[in-house]
N, C-alpha and C. Protein backbone atom coordinates (compact mmCIF):
# COMPACT_ATOMS: atom_id res chain seq x y z
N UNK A 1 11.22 -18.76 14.38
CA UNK A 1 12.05 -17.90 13.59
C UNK A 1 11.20 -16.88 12.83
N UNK A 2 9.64 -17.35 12.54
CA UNK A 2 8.92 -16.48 11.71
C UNK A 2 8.60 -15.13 12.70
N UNK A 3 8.47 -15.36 14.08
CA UNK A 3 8.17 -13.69 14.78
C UNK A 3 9.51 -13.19 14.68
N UNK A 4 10.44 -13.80 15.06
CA UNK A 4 11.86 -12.59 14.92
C UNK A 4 11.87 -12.05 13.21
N UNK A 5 11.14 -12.60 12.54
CA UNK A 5 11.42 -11.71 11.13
C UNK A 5 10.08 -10.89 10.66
N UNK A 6 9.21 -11.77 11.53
CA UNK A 6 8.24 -10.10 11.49
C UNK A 6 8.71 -8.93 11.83
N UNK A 7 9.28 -9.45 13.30
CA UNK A 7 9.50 -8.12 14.48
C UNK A 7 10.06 -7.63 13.84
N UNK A 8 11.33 -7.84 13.07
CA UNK A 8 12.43 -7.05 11.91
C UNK A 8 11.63 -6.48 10.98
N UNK A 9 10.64 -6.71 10.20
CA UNK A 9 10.24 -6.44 9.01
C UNK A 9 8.79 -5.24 9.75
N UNK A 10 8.45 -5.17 10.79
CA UNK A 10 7.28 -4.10 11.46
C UNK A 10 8.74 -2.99 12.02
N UNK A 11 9.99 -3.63 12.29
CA UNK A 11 10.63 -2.58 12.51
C UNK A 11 10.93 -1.59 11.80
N UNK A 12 11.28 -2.08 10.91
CA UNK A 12 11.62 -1.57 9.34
C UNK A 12 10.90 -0.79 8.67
N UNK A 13 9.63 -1.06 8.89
CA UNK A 13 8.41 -0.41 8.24
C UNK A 13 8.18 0.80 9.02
N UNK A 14 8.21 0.74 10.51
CA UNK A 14 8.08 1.53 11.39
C UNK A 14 8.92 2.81 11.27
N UNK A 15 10.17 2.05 10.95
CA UNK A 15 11.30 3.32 10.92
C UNK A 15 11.24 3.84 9.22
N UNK A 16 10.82 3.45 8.68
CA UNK A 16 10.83 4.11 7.34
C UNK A 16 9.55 4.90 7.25
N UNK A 17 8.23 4.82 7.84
CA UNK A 17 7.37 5.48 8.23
C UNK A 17 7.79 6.58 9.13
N UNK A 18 8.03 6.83 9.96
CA UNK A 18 8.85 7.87 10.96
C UNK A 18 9.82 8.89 10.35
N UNK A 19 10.76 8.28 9.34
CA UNK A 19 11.76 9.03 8.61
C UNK A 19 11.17 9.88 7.18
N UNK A 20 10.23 8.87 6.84
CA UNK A 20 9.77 9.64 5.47
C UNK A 20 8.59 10.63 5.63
N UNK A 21 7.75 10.33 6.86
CA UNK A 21 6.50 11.03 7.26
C UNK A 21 6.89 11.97 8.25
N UNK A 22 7.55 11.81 9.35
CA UNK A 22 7.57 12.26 10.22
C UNK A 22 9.01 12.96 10.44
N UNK A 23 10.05 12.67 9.80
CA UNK A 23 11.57 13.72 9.33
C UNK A 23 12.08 13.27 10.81
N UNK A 24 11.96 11.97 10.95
CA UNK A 24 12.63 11.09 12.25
C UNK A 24 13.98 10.26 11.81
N UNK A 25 14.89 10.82 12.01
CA UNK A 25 16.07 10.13 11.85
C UNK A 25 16.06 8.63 12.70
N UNK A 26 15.90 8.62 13.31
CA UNK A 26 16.32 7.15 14.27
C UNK A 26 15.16 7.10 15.63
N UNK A 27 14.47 6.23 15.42
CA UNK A 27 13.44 6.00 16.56
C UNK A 27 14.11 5.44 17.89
N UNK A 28 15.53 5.17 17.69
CA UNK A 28 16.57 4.93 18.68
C UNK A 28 16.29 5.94 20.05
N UNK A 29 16.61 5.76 20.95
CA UNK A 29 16.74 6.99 22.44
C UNK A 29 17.96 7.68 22.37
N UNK A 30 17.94 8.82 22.29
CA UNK A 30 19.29 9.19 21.98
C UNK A 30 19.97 9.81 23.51
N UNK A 31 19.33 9.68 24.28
CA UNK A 31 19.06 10.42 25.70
C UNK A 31 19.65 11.86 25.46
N UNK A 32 18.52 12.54 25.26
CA UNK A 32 18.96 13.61 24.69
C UNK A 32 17.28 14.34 24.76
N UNK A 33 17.22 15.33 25.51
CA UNK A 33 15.42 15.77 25.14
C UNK A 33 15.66 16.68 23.77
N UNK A 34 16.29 16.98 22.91
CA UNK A 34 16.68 17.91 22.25
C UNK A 34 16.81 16.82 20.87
N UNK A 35 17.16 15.48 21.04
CA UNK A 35 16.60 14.60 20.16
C UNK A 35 15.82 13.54 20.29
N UNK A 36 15.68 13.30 21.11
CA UNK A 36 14.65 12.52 21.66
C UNK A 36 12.86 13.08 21.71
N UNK A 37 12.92 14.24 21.51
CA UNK A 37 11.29 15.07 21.68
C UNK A 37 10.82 15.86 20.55
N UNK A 38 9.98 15.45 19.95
CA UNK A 38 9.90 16.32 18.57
C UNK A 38 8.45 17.22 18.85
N UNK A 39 8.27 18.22 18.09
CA UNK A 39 6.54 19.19 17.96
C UNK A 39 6.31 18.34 16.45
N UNK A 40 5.32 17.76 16.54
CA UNK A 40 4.81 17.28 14.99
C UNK A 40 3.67 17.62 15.12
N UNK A 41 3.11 17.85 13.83
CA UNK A 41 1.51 18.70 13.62
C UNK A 41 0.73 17.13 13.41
N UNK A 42 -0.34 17.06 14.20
CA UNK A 42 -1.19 16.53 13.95
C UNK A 42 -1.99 15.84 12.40
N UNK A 43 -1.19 16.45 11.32
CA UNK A 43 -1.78 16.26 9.96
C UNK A 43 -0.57 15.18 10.09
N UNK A 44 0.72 15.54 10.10
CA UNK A 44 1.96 14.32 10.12
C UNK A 44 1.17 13.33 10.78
N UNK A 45 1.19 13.35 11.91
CA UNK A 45 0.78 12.28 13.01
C UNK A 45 0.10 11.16 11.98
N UNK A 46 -1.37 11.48 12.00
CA UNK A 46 -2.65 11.43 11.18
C UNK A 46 -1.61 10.59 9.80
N UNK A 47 -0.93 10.74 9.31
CA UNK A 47 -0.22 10.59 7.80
C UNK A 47 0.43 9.32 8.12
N UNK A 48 0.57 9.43 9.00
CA UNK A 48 2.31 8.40 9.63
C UNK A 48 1.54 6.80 10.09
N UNK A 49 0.32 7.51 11.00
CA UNK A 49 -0.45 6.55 11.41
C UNK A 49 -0.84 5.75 10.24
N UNK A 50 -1.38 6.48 8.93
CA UNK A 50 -2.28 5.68 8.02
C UNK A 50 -1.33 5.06 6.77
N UNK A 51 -0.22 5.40 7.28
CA UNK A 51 0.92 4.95 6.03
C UNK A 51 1.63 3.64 6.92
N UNK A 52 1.25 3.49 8.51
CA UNK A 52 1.80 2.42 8.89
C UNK A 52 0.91 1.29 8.59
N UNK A 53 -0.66 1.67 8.81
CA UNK A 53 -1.86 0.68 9.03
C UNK A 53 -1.52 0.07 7.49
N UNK A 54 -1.58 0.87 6.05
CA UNK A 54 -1.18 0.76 5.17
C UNK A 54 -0.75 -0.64 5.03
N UNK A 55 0.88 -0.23 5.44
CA UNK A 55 2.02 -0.73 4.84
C UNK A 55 1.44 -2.62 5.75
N UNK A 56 0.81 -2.48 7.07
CA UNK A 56 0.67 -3.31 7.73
C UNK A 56 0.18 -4.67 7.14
N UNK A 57 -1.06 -3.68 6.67
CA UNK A 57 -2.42 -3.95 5.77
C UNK A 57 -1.65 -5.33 4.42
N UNK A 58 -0.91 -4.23 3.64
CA UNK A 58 -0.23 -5.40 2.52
C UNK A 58 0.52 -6.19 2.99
N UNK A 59 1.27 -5.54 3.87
CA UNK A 59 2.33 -7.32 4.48
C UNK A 59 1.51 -8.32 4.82
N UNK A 60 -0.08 -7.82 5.59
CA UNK A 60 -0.67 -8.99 5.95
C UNK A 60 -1.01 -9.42 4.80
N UNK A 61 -1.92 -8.84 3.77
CA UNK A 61 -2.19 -9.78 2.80
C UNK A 61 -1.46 -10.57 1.96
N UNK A 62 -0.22 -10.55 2.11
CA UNK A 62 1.19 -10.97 1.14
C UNK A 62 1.29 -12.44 2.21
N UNK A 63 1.10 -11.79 3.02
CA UNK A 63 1.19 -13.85 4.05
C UNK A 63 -0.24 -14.75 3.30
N UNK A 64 0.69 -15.71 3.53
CA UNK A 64 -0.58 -16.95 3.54
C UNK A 64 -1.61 -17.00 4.60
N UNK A 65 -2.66 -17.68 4.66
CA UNK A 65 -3.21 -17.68 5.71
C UNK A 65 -2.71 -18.89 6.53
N UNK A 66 -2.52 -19.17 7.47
CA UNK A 66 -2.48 -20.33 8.06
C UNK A 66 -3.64 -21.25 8.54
């Protein structure tokens, strides 16, 4: 039960990274190239990446170790 609530909780993080960094409404497929395909500048990219490793970073340290 503990990976299905990671997988939820890296989802979560993922999509709130995408929406707040990257002005990504829904990482969903919308089949649509017109929403589905974005131009993002490389500084976003770069931002999005280090706000996920981040966010990764404290969830891991917030676990126990096993």
């Amino acid at each position: 039960m503990d990976a299905d609530k990671n997988l939820v909780n890296q989802s979560v993080i993922v999509a709130s990274v995408a929406n707040r960094i990257l002005g990504l409404k829904t990482l969903d497929t919308q089949n649509s190239d017109s929403l589905d395909f974005h131009d993002l500048s490389t500084e976003n990219i770069r931002a999005a990446l280090n706000a996920a490793y981040e966010a990764g970073f404290k969830y891991g340290r917030q676990k126990p170790l096993e």
